[in-house]
Structure formats: C-alpha cells, structure tokens
Protein backbone atom coordinates (compact mmCIF):
# COMPACT_ATOMS: atom_id res chain seq x y z
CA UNK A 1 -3.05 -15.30 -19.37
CA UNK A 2 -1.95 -13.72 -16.15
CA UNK A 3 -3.61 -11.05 -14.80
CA UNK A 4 -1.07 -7.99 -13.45
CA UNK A 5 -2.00 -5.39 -11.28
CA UNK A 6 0.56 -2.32 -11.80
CA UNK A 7 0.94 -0.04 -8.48
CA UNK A 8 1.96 3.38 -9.59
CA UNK A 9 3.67 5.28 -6.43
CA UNK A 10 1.82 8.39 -5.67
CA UNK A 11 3.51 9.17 -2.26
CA UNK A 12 2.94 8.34 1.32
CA UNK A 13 0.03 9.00 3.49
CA UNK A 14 0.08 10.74 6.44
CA UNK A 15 1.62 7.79 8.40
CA UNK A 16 4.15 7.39 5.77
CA UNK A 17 2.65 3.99 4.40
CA UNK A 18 3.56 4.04 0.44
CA UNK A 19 0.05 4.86 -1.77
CA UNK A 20 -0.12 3.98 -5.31
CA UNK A 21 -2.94 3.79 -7.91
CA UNK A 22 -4.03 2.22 -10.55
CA UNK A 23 -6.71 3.47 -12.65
CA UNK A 24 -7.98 5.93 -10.42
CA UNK A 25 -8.13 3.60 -7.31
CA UNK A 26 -5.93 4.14 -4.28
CA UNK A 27 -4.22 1.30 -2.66
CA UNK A 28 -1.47 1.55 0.23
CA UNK A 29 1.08 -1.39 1.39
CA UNK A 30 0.47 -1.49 5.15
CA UNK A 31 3.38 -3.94 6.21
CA UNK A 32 6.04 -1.73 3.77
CA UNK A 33 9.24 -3.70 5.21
CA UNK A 34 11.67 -4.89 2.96
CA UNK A 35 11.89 -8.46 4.99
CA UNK A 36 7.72 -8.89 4.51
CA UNK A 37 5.30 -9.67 1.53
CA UNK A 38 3.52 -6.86 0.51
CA UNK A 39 0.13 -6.18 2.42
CA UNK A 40 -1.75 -4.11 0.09
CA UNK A 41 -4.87 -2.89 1.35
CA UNK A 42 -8.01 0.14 -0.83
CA UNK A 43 -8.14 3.18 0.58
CA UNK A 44 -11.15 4.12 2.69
CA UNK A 45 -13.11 6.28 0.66
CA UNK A 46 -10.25 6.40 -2.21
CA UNK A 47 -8.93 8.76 -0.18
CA UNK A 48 -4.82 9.09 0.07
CA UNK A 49 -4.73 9.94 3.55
CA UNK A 50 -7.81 7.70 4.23
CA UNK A 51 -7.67 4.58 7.02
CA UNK A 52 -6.69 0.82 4.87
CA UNK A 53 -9.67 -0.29 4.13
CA UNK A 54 -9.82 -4.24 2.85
CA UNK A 55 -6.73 -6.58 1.95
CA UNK A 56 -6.67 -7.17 -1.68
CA UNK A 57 -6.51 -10.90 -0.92
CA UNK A 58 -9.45 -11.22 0.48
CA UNK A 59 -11.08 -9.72 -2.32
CA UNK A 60 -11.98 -11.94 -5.19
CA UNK A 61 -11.33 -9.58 -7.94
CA UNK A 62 -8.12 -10.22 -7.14
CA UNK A 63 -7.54 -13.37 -6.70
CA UNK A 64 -4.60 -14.77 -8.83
CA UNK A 65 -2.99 -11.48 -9.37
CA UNK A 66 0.36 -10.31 -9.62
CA UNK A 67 1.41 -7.17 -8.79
CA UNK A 68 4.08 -4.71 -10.17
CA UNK A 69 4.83 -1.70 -8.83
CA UNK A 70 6.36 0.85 -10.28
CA UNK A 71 8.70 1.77 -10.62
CA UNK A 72 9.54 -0.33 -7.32
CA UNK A 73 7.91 -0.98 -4.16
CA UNK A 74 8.83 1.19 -1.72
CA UNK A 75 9.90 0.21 1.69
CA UNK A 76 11.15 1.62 4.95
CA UNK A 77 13.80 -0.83 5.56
C-alpha cells in the first residue's frame, strides 16, 4: 500500500515560500518553481514564518512517499 502525504496550503511565509500542513505539522516547498520537483522542507520550530528546517527526503519517515497537495501545489512561475 502506498503511503501519501497530503499538503494542505495554509499560505506563504514571510518570503512568500508556499506552507502547508498536515496534521498539525508545518512543511514549506523551498524551490516553488513550476519547472522544479518539489523541495519540501519542516518548519523550524513548526513555526509558519520559521527558517526550512530538514528536507523530507532525507528523513526516513518519509521515505517512499508520495505527496498530494491540495488542492494544488502552488508555484511562482
């Protein structure tokens, strides 16, 4: 069975970078170009405006998961 991780937009940060969340964890795409994969990074601290903190593929828990966003991923070009 495939394990999905569902991005729900939230809003952008302080240096517009999309945040979403997903069961009360923050995450932000830090390369949000329409022309890149996704670079999806925790928040430091959970917080929204707070500095990317680690790349969710270098964390195990996520290794082999897809993500959705909804209700799309949003990009600045």
């Amino acid at each position: 069975m495939e394990k999905v991780l569902v991005l729900n937009y939230v809003g952008n940060d302080s240096f517009s970078r999309p945040v979403y969340e997903n069961d009360g964890k923050l995450y932000v795409d830090v390369e949000p170009l329409s022309d890149c994969e996704p670079n999806i990074c925790t928040k430091m601290y959970n917080h929204f405006n707070g500095e990317p903190d680690t790349s969710i593929q270098y964390m195990k828990q996520y290794e082999g998961v897809k993500i959705e966003f909804n209700p799309k991923r949003i990009v600045w070009r």
